[in-house]
C-alpha atoms as a PDB file:
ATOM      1  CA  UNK A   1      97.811  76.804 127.386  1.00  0.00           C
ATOM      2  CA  UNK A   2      95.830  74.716 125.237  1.00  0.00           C
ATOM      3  CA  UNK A   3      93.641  76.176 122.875  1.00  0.00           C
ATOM      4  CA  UNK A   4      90.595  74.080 121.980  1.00  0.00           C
ATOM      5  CA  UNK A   5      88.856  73.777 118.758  1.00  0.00           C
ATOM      6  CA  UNK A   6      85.249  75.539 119.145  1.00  0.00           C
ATOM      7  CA  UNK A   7      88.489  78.427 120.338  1.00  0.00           C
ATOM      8  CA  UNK A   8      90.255  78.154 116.948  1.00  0.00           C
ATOM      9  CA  UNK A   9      86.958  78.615 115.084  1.00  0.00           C
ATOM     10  CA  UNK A  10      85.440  81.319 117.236  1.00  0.00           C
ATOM     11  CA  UNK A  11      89.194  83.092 116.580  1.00  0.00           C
ATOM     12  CA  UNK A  12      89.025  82.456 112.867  1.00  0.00           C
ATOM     13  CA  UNK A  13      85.429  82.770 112.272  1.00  0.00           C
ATOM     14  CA  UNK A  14      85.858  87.096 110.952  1.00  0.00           C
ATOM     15  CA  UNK A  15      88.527  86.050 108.459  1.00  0.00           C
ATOM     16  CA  UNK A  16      86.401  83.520 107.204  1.00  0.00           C
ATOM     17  CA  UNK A  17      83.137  85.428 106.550  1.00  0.00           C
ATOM     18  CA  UNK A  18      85.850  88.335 104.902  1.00  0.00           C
ATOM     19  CA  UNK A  19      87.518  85.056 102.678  1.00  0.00           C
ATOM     20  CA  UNK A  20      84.031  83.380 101.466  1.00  0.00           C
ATOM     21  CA  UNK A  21      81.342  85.595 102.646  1.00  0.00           C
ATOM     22  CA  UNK A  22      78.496  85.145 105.419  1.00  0.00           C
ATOM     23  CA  UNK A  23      76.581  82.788 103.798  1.00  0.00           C
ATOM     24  CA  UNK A  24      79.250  80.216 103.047  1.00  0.00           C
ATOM     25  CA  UNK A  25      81.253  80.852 106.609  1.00  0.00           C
ATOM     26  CA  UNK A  26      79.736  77.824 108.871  1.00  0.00           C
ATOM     27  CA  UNK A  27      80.612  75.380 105.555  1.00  0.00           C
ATOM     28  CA  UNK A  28      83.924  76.949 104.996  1.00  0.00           C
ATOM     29  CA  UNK A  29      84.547  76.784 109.236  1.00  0.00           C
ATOM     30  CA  UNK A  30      83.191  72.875 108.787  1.00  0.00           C
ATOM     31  CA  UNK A  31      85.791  72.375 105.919  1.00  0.00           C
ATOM     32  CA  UNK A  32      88.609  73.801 108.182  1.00  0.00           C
ATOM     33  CA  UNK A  33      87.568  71.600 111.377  1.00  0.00           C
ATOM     34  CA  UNK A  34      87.878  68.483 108.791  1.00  0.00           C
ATOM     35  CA  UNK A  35      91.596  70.219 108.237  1.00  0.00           C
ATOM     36  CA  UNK A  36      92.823  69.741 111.387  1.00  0.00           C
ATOM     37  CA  UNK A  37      91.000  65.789 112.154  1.00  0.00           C
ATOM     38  CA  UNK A  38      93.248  64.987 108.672  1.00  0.00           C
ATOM     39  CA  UNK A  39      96.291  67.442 109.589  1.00  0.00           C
ATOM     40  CA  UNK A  40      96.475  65.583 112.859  1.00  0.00           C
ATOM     41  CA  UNK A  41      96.860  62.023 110.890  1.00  0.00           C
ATOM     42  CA  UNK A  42      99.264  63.062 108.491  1.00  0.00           C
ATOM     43  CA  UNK A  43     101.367  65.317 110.709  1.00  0.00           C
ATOM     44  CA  UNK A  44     100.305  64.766 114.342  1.00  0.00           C
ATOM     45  CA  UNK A  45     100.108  68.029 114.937  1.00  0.00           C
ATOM     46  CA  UNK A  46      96.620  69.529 116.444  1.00  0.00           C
ATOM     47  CA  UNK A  47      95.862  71.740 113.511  1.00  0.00           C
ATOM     48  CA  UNK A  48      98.014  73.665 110.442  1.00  0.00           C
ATOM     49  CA  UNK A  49      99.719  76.857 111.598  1.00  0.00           C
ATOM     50  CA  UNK A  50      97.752  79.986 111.427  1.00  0.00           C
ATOM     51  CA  UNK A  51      99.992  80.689 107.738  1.00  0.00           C
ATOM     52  CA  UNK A  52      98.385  77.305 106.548  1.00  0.00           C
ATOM     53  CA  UNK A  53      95.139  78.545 107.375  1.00  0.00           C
ATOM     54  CA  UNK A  54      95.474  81.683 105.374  1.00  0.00           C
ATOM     55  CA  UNK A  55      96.949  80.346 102.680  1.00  0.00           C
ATOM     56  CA  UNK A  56      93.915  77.963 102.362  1.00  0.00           C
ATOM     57  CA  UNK A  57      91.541  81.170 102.851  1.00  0.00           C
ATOM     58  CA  UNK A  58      93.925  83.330 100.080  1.00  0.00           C
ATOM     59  CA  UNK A  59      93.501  80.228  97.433  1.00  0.00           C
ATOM     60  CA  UNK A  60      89.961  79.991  97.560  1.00  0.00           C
ATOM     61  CA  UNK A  61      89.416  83.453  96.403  1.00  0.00           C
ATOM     62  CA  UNK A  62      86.125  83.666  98.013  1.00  0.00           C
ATOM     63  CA  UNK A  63      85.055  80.147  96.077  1.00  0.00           C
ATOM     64  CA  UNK A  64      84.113  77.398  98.444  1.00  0.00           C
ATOM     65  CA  UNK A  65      84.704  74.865  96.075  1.00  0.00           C
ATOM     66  CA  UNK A  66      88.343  76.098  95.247  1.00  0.00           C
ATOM     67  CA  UNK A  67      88.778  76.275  99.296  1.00  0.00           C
ATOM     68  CA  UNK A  68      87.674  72.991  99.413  1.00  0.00           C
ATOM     69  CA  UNK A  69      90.405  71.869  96.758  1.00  0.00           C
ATOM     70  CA  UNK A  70      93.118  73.583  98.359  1.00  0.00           C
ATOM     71  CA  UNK A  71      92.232  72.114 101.939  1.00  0.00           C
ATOM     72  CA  UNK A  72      92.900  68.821 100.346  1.00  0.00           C
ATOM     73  CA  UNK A  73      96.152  70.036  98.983  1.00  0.00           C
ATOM     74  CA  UNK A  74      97.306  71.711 102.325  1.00  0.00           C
ATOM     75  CA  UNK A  75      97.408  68.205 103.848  1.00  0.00           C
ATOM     76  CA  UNK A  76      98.878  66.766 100.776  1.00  0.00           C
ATOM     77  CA  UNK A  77     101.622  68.863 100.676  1.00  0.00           C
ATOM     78  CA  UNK A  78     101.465  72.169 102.261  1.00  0.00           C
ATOM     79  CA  UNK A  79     104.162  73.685 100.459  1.00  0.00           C
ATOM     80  CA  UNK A  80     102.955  73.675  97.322  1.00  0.00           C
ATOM     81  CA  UNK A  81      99.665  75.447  98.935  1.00  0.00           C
ATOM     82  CA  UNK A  82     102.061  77.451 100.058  1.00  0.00           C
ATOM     83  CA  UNK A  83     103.686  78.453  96.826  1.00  0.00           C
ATOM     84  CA  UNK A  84     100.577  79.118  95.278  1.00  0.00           C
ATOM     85  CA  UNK A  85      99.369  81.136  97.637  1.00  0.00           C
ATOM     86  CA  UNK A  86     102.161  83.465  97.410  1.00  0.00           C
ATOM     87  CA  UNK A  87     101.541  83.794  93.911  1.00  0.00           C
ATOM     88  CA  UNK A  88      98.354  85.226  94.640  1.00  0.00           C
ATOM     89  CA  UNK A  89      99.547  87.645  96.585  1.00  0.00           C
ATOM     90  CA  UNK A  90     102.225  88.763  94.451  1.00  0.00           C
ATOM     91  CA  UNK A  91      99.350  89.042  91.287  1.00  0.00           C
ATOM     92  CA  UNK A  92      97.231  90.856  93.669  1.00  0.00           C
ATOM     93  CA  UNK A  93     100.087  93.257  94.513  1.00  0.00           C
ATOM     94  CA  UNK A  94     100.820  93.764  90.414  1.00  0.00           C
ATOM     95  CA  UNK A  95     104.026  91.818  90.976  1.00  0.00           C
ATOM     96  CA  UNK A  96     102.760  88.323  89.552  1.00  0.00           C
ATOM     97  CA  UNK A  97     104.049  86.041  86.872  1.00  0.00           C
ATOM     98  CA  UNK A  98     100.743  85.412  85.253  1.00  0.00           C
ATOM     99  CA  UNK A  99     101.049  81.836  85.412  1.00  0.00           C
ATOM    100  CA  UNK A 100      98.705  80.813  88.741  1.00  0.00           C
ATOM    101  CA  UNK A 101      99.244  77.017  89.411  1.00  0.00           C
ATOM    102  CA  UNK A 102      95.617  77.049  90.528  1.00  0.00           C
END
């Protein structure tokens, strides 16, 4: 079953307002939207996987303006979003190397 867009927001709409706050939410949900118009060129896929998504919402750390660089580099190269992302996490969990690409 098909899910449609105004869907995916409604669906990620809480983890949004958690990721960049209330007041930022319906820019940060317009900057995602933009996501899937350009993930649908490049890949022709609908929209990034749900991991894409959060790894978008965990390199913005709550900054707009770094969500809105990282959205740009989840459609340039998703892996490297990926990457970074994950060293996030692990600095977050006292694990990191120190050395954020980001």
């Amino acid at each position: 079953m098909a899910v449609g867009r105004a869907a995916r927001r409604a669906e990620r709409t809480a983890r949004v307002e958690a990721a960049v706050g209330k007041s930022a939410a319906p820019a940060a949900l317009d900057l995602l939207e933009l996501v899937e118009f350009a993930w649908h060129d490049c890949y022709g896929d609908i929209t990034p996987s749900e991991n894409v998504v959060e790894d978008i919402l965990t390199c913005s750390q709550g900054d707009l303006a770094r969500m809105i660089r990282f959205a740009r580099l989840a459609v340039e190269d998703w892996r490297d979003l990926q990457m970074t992302a994950d060293e996030i996490r692990s600095a977050e969990n006292g694990r990191g190397t120190g050395g954020l690409a980001c």
